[in-house]
N, C-alpha and C. Protein backbone atom coordinates (compact mmCIF):
# COMPACT_ATOMS: atom_id res chain seq x y z
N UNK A 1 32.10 -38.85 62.29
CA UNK A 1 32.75 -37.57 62.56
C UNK A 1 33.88 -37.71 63.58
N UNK A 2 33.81 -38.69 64.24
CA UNK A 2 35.23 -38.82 65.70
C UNK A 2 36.36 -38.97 64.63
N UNK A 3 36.63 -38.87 63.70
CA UNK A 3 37.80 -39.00 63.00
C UNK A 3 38.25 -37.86 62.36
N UNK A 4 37.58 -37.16 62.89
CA UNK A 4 37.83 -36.10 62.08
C UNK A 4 38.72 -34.82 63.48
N UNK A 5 40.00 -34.72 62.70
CA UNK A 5 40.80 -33.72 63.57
C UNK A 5 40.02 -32.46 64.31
N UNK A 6 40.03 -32.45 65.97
CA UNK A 6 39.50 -31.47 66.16
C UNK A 6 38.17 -31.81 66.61
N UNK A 7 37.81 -32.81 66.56
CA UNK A 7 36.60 -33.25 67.02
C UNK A 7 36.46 -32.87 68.50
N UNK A 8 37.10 -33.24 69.56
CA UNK A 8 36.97 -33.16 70.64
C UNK A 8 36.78 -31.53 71.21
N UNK A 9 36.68 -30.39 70.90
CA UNK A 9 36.61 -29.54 70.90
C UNK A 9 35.37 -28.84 70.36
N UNK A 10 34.57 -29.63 69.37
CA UNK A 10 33.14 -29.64 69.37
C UNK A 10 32.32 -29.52 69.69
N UNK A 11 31.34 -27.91 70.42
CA UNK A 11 30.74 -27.64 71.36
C UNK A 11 29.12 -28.21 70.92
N UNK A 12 29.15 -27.22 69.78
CA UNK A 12 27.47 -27.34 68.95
C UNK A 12 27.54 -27.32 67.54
N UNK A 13 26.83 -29.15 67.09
CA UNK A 13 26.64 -29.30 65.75
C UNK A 13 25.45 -29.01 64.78
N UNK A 14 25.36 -28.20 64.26
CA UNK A 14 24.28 -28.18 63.37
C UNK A 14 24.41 -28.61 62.27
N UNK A 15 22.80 -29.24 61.51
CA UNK A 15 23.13 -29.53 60.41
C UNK A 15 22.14 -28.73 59.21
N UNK A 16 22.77 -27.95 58.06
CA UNK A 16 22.52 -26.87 57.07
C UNK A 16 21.16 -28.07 56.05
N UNK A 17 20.15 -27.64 55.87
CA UNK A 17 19.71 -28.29 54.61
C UNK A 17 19.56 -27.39 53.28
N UNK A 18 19.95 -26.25 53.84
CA UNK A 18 20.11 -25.41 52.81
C UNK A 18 21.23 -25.49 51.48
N UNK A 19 20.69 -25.19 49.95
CA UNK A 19 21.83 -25.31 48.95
C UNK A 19 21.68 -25.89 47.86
N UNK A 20 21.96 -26.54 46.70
CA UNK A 20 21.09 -26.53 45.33
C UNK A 20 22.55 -28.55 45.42
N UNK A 21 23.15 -27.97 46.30
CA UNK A 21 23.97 -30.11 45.93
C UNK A 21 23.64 -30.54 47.09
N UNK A 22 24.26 -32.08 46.65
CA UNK A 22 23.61 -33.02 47.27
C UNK A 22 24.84 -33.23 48.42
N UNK A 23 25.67 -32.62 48.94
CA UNK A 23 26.56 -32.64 50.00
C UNK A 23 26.16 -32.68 51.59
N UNK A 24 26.81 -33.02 52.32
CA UNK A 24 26.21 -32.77 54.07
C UNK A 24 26.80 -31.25 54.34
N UNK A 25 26.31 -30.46 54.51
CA UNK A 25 26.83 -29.39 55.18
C UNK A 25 26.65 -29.51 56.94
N UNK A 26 27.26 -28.97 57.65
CA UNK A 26 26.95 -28.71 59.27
C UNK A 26 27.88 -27.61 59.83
N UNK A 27 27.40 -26.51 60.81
CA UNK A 27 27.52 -25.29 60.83
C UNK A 27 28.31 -25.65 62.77
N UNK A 28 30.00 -25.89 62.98
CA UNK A 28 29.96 -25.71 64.01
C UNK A 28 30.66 -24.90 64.78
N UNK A 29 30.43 -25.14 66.31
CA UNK A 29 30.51 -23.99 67.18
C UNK A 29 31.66 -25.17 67.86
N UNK A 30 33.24 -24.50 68.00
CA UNK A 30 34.22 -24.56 68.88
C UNK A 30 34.40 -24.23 70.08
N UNK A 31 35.10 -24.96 70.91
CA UNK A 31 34.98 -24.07 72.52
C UNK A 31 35.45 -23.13 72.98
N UNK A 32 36.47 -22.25 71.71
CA UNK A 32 36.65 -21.13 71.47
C UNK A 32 36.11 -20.06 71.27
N UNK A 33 34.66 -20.57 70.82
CA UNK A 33 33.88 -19.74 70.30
C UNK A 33 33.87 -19.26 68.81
N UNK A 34 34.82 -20.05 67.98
CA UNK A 34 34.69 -20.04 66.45
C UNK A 34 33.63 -20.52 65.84
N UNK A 35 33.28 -20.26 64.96
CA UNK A 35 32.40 -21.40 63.71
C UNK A 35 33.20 -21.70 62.53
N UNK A 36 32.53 -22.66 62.32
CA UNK A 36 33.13 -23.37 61.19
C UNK A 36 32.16 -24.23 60.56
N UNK A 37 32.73 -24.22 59.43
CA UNK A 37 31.42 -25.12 58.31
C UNK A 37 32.13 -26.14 57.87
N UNK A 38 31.60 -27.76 58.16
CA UNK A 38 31.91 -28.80 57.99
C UNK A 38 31.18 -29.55 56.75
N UNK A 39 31.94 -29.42 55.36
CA UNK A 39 31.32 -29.98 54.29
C UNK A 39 31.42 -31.36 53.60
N UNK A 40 30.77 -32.20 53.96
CA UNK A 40 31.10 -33.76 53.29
C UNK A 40 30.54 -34.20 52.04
N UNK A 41 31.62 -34.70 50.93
CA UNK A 41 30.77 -35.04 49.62
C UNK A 41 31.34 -36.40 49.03
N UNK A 42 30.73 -36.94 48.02
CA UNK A 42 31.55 -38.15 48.00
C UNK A 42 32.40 -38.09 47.21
């Protein structure tokens, strides 16, 4: 994930196991106070 733009601003990572594919989901919290959903597939 350190490669990924925006990383450093990364307060709190969660990770979703919820969903019917086989993808990584993770639910995060900015130091802005945004969320955002981080989806990885191959």
């Amino acid at each position: 994930m350190y490669d990924i733009p925006g990383y450093d601003k990364f307060m709190e990572i969660e990770l979703i196991y919820k969903g019917w594919s086989d993808d990584k989901k993770s639910s995060i919290k900015i130091a802005d106070g945004q969320h955002m959903l981080l989806r990885v597939s191959s």
